[in-house]
Protein backbone atom coordinates (compact mmCIF):
# COMPACT_ATOMS: atom_id res chain seq x y z
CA UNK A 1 125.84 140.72 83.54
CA UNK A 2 124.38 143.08 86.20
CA UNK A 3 124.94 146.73 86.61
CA UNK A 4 124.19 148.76 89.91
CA UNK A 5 124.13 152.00 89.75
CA UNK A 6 125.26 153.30 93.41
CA UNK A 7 122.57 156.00 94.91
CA UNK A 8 122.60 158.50 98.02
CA UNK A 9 121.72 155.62 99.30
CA UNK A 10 124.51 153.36 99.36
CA UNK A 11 126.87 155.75 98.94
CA UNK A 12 129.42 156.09 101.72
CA UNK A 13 129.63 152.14 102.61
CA UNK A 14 132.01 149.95 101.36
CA UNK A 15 131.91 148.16 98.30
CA UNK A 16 131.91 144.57 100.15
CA UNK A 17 129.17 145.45 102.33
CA UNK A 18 126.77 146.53 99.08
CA UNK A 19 127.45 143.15 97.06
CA UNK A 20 126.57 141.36 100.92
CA UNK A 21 123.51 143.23 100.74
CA UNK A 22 122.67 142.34 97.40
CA UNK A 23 123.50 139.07 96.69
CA UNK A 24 122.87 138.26 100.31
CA UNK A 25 123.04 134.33 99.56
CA UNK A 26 126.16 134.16 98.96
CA UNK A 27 129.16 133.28 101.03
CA UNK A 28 131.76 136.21 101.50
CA UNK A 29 134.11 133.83 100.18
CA UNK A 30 132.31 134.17 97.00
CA UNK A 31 132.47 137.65 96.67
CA UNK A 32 136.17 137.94 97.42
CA UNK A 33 136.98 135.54 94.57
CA UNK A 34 134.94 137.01 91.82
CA UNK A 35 136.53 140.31 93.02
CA UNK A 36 139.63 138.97 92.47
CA UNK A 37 138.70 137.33 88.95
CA UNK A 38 137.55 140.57 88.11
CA UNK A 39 134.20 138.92 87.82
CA UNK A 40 132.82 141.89 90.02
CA UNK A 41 134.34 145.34 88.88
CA UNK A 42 134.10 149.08 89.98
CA UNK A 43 134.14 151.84 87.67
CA UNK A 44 135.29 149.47 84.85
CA UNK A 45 138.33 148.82 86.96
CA UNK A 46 139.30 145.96 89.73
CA UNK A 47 138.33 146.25 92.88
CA UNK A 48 139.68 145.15 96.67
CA UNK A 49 136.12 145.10 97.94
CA UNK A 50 137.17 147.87 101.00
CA UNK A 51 136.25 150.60 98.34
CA UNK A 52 134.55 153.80 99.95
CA UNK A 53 131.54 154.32 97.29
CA UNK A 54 130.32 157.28 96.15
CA UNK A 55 127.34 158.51 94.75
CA UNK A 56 127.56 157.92 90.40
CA UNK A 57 130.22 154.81 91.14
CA UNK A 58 129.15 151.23 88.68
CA UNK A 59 129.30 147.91 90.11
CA UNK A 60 129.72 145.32 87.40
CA UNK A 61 128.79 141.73 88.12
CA UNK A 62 129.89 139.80 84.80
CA UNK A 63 127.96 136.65 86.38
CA UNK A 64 125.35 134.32 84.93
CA UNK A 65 122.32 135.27 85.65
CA UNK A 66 121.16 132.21 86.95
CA UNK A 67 124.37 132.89 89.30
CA UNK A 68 122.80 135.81 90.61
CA UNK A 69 119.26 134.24 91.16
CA UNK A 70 120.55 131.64 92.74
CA UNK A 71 123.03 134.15 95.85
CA UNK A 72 119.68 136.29 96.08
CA UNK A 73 116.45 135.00 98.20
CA UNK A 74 114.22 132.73 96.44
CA UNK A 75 111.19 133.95 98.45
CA UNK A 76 109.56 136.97 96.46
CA UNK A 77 110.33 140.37 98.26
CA UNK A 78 106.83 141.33 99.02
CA UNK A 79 106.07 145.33 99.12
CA UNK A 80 105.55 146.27 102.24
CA UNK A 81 101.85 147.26 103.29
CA UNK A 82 102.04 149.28 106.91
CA UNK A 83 100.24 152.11 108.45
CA UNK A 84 99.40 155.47 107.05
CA UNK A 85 101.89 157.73 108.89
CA UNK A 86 100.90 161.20 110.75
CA UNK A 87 104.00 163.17 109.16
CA UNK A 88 105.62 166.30 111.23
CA UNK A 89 108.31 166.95 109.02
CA UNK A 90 109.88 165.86 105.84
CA UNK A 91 112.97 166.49 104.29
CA UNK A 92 115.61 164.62 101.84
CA UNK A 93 117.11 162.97 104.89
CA UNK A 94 114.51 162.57 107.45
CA UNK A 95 110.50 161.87 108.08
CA UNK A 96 109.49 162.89 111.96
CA UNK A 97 106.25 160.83 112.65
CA UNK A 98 103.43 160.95 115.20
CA UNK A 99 103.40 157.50 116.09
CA UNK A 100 100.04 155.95 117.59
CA UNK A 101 99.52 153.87 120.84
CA UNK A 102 98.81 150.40 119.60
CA UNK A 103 101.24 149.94 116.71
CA UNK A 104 105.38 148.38 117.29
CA UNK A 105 107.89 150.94 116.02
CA UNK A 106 109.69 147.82 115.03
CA UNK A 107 108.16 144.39 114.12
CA UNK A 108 108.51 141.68 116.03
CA UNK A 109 107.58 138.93 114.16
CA UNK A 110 108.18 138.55 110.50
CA UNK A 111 103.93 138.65 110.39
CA UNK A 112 104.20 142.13 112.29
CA UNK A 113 103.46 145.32 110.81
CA UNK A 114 105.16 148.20 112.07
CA UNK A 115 106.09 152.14 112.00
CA UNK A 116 109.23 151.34 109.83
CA UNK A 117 106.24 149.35 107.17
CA UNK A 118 104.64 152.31 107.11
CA UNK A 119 107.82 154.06 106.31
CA UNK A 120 108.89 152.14 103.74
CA UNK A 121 105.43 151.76 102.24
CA UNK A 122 105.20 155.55 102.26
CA UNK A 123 108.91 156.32 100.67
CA UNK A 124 107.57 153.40 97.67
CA UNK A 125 104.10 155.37 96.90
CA UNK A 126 105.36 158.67 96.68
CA UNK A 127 108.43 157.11 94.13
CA UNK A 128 111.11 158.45 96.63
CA UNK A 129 112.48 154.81 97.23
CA UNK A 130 112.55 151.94 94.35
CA UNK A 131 112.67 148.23 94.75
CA UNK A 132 115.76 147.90 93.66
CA UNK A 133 117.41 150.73 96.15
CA UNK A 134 115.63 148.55 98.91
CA UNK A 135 117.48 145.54 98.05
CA UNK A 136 120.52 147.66 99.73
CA UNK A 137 119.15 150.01 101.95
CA UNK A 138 116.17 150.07 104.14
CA UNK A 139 115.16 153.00 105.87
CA UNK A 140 114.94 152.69 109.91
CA UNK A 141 113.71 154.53 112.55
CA UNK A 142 116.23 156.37 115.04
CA UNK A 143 114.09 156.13 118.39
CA UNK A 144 112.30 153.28 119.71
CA UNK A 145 108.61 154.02 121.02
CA UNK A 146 106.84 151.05 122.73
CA UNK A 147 103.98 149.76 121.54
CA UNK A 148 101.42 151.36 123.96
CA UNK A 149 103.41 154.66 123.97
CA UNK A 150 102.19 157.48 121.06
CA UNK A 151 104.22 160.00 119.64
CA UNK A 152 107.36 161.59 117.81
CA UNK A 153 109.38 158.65 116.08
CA UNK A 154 111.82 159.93 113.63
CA UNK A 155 112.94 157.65 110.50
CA UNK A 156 115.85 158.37 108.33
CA UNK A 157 115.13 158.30 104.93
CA UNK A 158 119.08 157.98 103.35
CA UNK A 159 121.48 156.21 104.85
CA UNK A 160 123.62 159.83 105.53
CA UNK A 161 120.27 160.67 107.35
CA UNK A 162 119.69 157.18 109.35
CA UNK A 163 123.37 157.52 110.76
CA UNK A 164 123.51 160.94 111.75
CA UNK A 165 120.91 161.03 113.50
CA UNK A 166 121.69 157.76 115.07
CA UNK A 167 124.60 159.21 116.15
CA UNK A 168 123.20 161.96 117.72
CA UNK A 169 120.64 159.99 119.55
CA UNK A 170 123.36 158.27 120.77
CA UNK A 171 124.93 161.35 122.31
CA UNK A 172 122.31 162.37 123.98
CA UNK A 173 122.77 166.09 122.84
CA UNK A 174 119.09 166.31 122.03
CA UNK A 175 116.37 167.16 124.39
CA UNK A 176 113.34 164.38 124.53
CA UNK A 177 109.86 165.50 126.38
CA UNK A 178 107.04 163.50 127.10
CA UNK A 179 103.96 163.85 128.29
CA UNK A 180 102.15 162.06 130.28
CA UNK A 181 99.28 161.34 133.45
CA UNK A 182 99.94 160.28 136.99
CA UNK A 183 98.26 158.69 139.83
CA UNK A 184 98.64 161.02 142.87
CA UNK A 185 100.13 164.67 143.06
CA UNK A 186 103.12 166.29 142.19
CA UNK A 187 103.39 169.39 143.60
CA UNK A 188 107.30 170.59 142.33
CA UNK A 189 109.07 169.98 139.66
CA UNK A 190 112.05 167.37 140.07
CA UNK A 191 114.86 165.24 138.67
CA UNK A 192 115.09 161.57 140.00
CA UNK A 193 117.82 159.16 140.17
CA UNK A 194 118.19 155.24 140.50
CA UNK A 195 119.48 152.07 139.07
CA UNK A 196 117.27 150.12 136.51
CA UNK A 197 117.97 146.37 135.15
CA UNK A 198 115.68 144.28 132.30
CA UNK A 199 114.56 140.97 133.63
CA UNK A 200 113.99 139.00 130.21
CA UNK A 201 111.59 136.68 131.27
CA UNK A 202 109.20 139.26 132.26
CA UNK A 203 110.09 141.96 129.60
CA UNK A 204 109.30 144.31 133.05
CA UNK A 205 112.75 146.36 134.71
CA UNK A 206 113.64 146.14 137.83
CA UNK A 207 114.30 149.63 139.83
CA UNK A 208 116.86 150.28 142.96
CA UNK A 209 117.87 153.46 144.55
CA UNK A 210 121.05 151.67 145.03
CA UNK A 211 123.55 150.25 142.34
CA UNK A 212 123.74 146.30 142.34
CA UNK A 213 125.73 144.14 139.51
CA UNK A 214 124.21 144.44 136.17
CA UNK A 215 122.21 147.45 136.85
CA UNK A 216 122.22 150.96 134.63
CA UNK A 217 121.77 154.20 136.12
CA UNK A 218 118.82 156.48 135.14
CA UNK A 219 118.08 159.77 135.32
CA UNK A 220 114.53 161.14 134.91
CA UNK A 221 113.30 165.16 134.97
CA UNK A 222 109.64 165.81 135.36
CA UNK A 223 107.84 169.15 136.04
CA UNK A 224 103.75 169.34 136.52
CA UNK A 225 101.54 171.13 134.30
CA UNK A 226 97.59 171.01 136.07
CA UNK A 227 96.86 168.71 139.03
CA UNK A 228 93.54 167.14 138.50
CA UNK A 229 90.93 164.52 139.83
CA UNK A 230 89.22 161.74 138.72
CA UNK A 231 86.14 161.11 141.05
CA UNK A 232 87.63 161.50 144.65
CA UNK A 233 91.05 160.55 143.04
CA UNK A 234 94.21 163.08 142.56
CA UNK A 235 96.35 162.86 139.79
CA UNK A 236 98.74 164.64 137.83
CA UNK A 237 99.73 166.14 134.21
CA UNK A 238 103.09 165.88 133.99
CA UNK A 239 105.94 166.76 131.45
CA UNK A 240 108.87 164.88 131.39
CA UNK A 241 112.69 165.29 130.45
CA UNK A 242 114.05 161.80 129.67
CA UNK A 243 118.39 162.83 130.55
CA UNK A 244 118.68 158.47 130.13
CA UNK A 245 117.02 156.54 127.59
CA UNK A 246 116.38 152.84 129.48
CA UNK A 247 113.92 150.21 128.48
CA UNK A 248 110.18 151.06 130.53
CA UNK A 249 112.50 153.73 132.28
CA UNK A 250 109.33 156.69 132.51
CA UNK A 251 106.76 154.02 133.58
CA UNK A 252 108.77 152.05 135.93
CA UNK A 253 110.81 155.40 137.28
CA UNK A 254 107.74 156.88 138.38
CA UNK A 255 105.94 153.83 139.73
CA UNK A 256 108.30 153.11 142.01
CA UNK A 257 108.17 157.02 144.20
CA UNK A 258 104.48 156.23 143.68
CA UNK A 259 103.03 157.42 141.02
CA UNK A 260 102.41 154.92 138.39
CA UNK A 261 100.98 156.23 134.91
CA UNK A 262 97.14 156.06 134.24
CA UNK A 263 96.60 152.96 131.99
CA UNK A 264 99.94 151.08 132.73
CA UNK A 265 99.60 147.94 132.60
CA UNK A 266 102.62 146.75 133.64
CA UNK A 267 103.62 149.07 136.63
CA UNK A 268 99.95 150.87 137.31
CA UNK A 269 97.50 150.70 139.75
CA UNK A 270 94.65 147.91 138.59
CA UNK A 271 91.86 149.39 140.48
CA UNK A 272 92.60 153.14 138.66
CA UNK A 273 93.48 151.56 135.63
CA UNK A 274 89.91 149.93 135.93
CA UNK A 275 88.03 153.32 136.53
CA UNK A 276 89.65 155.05 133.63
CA UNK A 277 89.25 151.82 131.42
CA UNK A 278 85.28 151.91 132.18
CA UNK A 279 84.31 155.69 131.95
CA UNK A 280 87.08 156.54 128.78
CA UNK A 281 88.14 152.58 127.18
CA UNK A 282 91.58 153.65 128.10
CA UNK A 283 93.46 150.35 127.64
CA UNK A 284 96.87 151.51 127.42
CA UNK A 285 99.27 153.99 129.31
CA UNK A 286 98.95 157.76 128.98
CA UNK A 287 102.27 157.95 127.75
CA UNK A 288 103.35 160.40 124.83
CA UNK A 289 106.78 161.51 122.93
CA UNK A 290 105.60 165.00 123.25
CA UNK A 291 108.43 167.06 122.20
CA UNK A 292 112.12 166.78 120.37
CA UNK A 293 114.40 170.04 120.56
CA UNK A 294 117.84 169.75 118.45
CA UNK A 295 120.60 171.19 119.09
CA UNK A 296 122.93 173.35 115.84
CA UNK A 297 123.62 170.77 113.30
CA UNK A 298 125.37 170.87 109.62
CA UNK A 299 125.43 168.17 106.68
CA UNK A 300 122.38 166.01 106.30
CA UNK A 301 120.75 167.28 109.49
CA UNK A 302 121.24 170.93 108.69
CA UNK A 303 117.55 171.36 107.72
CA UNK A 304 116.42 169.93 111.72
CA UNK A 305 119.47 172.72 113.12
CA UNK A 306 118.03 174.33 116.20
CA UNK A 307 114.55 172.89 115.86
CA UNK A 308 111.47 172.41 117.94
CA UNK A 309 109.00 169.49 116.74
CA UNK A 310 105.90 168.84 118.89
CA UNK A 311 103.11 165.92 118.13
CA UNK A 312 99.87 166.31 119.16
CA UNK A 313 98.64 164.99 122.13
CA UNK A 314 96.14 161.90 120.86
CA UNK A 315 92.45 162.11 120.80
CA UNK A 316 91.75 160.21 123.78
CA UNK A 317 94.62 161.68 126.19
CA UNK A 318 93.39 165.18 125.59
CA UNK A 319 89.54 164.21 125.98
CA UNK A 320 90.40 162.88 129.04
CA UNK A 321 92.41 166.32 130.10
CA UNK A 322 89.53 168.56 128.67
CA UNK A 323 86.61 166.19 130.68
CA UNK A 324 87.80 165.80 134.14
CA UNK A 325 87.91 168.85 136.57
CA UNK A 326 91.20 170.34 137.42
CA UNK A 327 92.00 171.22 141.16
């Protein structure tokens, strides 16, 4: 026999969805029957399995415990090793990270190591997450930063956390700035419209001024902060206001009026990208989640209500700013 005590955690999910987390083996079949048998009770009492849980609530599993070895993996749950994370803000709920260029927000492969490793590796070490509670809940991250970009990631730490702020993400009643360098000069601020589709096969978008079949519409904001020049070259410092949130949206978005981002590999210039590679190493787009305003919020959020998080602009993005001439 087994007991789970249910955390913060796991807490507001039903009871059916815990025991498929835990004994994650085993056929749902399974579960309903020992349910039934009373094999699997809640709060000393028989359960349905469609149970709302609550924080305090006991799961009993009156199994064998070679039952319950044998519905869980038989690979060893390794502790996950990641990153050491660049923390903006912390509370019960929520960690808002600086995420560097270089590193997946999300792992690809099962050998990846990620942002959310890191996370997870942190919440272990400092004893606010135990092996067990990871069995049934694993922390995630709420925006998705690719590889090459830097910046502000948040990660919810409890599963009331994770899914409010998932939601709001979703809404789009939050304010996301990055910033970032362009080839050429933008003289006005201005908000940009088009049509954007993923080609797969690539993992590049495609960008139209006009809608076709399959496409998503994007909307991009960007206002310049210096105008500078790199040899006899003119770019810009921009800051941009992502209103849509589409796969490569910034880099493509801007590429195609003409003014790819310094370093892009995928939608830049080759010969630029080649000067700023040589004179800085730059081997990745000057790309960074710069800035996250919130809007009034209550419950688990209430401690991010009305607030203004900024990362710091990465080592090499502002020597580059703070070496070149501005015009």
């Amino acid at each position: 026999m087994r007991t789970l005590q249910v955390g913060k955690n796991e807490a507001g999910q039903r009871l059916d969805k815990l025991l498929a987390k835990y004994l994650d083996q085993a056929p749902k079949s399974f579960l309903y029957k020992m349910l039934r048998k009373k094999n699997i009770k809640l709060n000393g009492k028989r359960a349905q399995g469609n149970e709302i849980l609550a924080q305090g609530d006991q799961v009993d599993l009156y199994l064998a415990e070679e039952t319950l070895e044998s519905f869980q993996k038989k690979t060893p749950r390794r502790r996950p090793v990641g990153p050491a994370l660049s923390i903006i803000y912390e509370d019960a709920h929520l960690l808002l990270v600086n995420k560097p260029a270089g590193l997946l927000s999300q792992k690809a492969r099962e050998s990846d190591i990620s942002l959310v490793e890191g996370v997870i590796s942190y919440l272990l070490d400092s004893g606010q997450l135990t092996e067990r509670e990871l069995t049934v809940f694993r922390p995630g991250i709420c925006n998705r930063l690719d590889r090459n970009t830097s910046g502000l990631v948040v990660a919810g730490k409890s599963l009331p956390g994770l899914q409010a702020m998932n939601a709001l993400f979703q809404e789009r009643s939050l304010h996301k700035y990055y910033r970032c360098m362009v080839a050429g000069h933008l003289k006005e601020p201005c908000r940009i419209e088009g049509w954007l589709e993923k080609q797969e096969k690539t993992n590049q978008v495609r960008i139209g001024k006009e809608r076709w079949e399959g496409a998503l519409p994007i909307c991009t904001e960007y206002k310049p902060l210096e105008h500078r020049t790199f040899g006899s070259r003119p770019y810009t410092y921009l800051e941009v206001n992502l209103i849509t949130g589409r796969t490569h949206q910034i880099r493509a978005h801007l590429a195609s009026i003409g003014h790819p981002l310094i370093g892009d590999g995928k939608y830049g210039e080759p010969k630029i990208n080649a000067c700023f590679r040589e004179q800085y190493g730059l081997s990745h787009q000057l790309l960074h989640a710069y800035r996250l305003e919130l809007p009034r919020l209550s419950g688990p959020l209430e401690g991010v209500s009305q607030g203004t998080f900024i990362a710091p602009l990465p080592k090499l993005f502002t020597n580059i700013l703070e070496e070149d001439d501005g015009t």
